[in-house]
Protein backbone atom coordinates (compact mmCIF):
# COMPACT_ATOMS: atom_id res chain seq x y z
CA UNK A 1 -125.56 43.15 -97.39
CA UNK A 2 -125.49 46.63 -98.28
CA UNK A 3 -124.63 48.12 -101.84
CA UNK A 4 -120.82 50.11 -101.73
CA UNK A 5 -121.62 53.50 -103.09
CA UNK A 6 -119.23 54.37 -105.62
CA UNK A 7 -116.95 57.76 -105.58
CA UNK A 8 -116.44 57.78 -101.88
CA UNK A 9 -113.16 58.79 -100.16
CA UNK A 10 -111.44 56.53 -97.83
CA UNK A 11 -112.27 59.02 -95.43
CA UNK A 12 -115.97 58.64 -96.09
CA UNK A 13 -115.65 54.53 -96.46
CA UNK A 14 -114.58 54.21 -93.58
CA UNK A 15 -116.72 56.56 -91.32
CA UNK A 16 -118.36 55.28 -88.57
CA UNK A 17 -116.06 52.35 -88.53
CA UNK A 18 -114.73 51.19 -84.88
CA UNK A 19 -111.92 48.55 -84.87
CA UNK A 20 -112.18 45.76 -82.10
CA UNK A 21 -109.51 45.58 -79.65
CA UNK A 22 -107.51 42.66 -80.20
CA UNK A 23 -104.43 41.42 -78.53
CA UNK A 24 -102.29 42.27 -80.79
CA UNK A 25 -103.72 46.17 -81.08
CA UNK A 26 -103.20 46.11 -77.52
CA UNK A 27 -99.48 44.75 -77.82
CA UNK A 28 -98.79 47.53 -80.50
CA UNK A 29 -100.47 50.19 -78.25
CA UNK A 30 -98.15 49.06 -75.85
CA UNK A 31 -95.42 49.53 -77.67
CA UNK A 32 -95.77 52.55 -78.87
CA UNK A 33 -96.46 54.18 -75.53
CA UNK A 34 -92.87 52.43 -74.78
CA UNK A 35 -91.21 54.28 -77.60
CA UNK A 36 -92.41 57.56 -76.77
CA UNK A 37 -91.38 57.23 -73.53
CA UNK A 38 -87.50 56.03 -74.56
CA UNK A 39 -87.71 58.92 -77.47
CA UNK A 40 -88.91 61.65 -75.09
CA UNK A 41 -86.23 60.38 -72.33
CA UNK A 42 -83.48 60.42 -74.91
CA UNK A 43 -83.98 64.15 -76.30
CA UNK A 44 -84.42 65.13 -72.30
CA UNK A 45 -80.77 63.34 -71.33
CA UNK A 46 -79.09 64.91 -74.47
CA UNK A 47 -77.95 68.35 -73.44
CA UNK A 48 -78.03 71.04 -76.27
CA UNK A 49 -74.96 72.86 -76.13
CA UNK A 50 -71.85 72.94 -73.92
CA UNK A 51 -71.90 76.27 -71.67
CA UNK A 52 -68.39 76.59 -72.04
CA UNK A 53 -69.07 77.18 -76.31
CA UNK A 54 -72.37 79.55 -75.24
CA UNK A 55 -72.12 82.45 -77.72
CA UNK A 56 -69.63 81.35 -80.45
CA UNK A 57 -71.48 79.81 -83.82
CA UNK A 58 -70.93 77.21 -85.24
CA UNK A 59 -69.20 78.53 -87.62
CA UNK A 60 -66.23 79.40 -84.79
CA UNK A 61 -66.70 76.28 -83.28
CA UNK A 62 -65.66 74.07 -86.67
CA UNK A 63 -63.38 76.28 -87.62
CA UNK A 64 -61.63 76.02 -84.63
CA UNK A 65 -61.46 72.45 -84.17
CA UNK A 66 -60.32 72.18 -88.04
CA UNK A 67 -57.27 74.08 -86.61
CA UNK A 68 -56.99 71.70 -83.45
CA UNK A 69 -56.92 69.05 -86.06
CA UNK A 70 -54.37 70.68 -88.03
CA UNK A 71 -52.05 70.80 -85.54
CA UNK A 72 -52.49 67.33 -83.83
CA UNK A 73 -51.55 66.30 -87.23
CA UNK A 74 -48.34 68.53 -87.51
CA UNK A 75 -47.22 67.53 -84.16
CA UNK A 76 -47.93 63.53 -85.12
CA UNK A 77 -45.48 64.09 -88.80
CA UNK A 78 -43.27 65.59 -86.30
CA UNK A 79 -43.05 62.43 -83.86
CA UNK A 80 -44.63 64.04 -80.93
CA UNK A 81 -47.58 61.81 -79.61
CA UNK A 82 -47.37 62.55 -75.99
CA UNK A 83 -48.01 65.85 -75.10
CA UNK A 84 -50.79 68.24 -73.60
CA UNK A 85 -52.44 71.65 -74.27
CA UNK A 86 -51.77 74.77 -72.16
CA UNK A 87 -54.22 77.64 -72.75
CA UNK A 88 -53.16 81.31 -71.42
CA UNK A 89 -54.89 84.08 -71.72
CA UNK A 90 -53.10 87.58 -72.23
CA UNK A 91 -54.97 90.72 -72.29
CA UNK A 92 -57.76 89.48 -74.98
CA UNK A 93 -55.61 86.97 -77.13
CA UNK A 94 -55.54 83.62 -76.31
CA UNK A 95 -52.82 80.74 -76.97
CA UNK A 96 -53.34 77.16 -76.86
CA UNK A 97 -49.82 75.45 -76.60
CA UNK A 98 -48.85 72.10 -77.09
CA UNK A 99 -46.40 71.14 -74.34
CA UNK A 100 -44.87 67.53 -75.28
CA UNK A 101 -45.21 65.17 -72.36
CA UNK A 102 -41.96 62.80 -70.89
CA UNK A 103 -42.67 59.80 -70.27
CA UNK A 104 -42.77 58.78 -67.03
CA UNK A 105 -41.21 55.19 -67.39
CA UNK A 106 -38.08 56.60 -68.98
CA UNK A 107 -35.00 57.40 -67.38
C-alpha cells in the first residue's frame, strides 16, 4: 500500500478516483432525474402573473386588496354576508360596489 502524502486538499485526495456503480447509485441517479423533472414541471405549470394585474406593482396590488379586506370586514360587523361586487367604470375612476345579495330561499 501506498504512503498518504500529507497537506493535500480533498480535491487533490481524491483525484483520479472513479466510484463503482452500485445499485443504490443507480437508484439515487434515478431519483434525482425524477425530481428535476417534477421541479422543472412545477415552475412551467405555475403562471407568473395574472394578465388582468399586468402593469400595476405590487405595491398597488397589496394595497388594494388590504382595502378589499377592509371592507369585507365592515360589511361582516354590519351583518351583511351575502352580497356581490359591481365594478363600473366612469370616465377614468373606477368603483367597486358591494351589492348585498337576497336570498333566494326566502320569501
Amino acid at each position: 500500500m501506498a504512503k498518504i502524502p500529507k497537506g493535500l486538499s480533498d480535491k487533490d485526495m481524491l483525484q483520479g478516483y472513479v466510484e463503482q456503480v452500485t445499485m443504490e447509485s443507480q437508484f439515487m441517479a434515478a431519483e434525482e432525474a425524477e425530481d428535476k423533472k417534477r421541479r422543472a414541471k412545477a415552475a412551467l405549470g405555475k403562471p407568473e402573473k395574472n394578465i388582468a394585474l399586468t402593469g400595476f406593482s405590487d405595491e398597488l396590488v397589496e394595497e388594494l386588496g388590504r382595502k378589499l379586506l377592509e371592507l369585507k370586514m365592515e360589511l361582516f360587523r354590519e351583518g351583511v354576508k351575502n352580497y356581490t361586487l359591481k365594478v363600473k367604470k366612469d370616465g377614468h375612476t373606477i368603483t367597486i360596489k358591494p351589492i348585498e345579495r337576497k336570498n333566494k330561499g326566502a320569501k
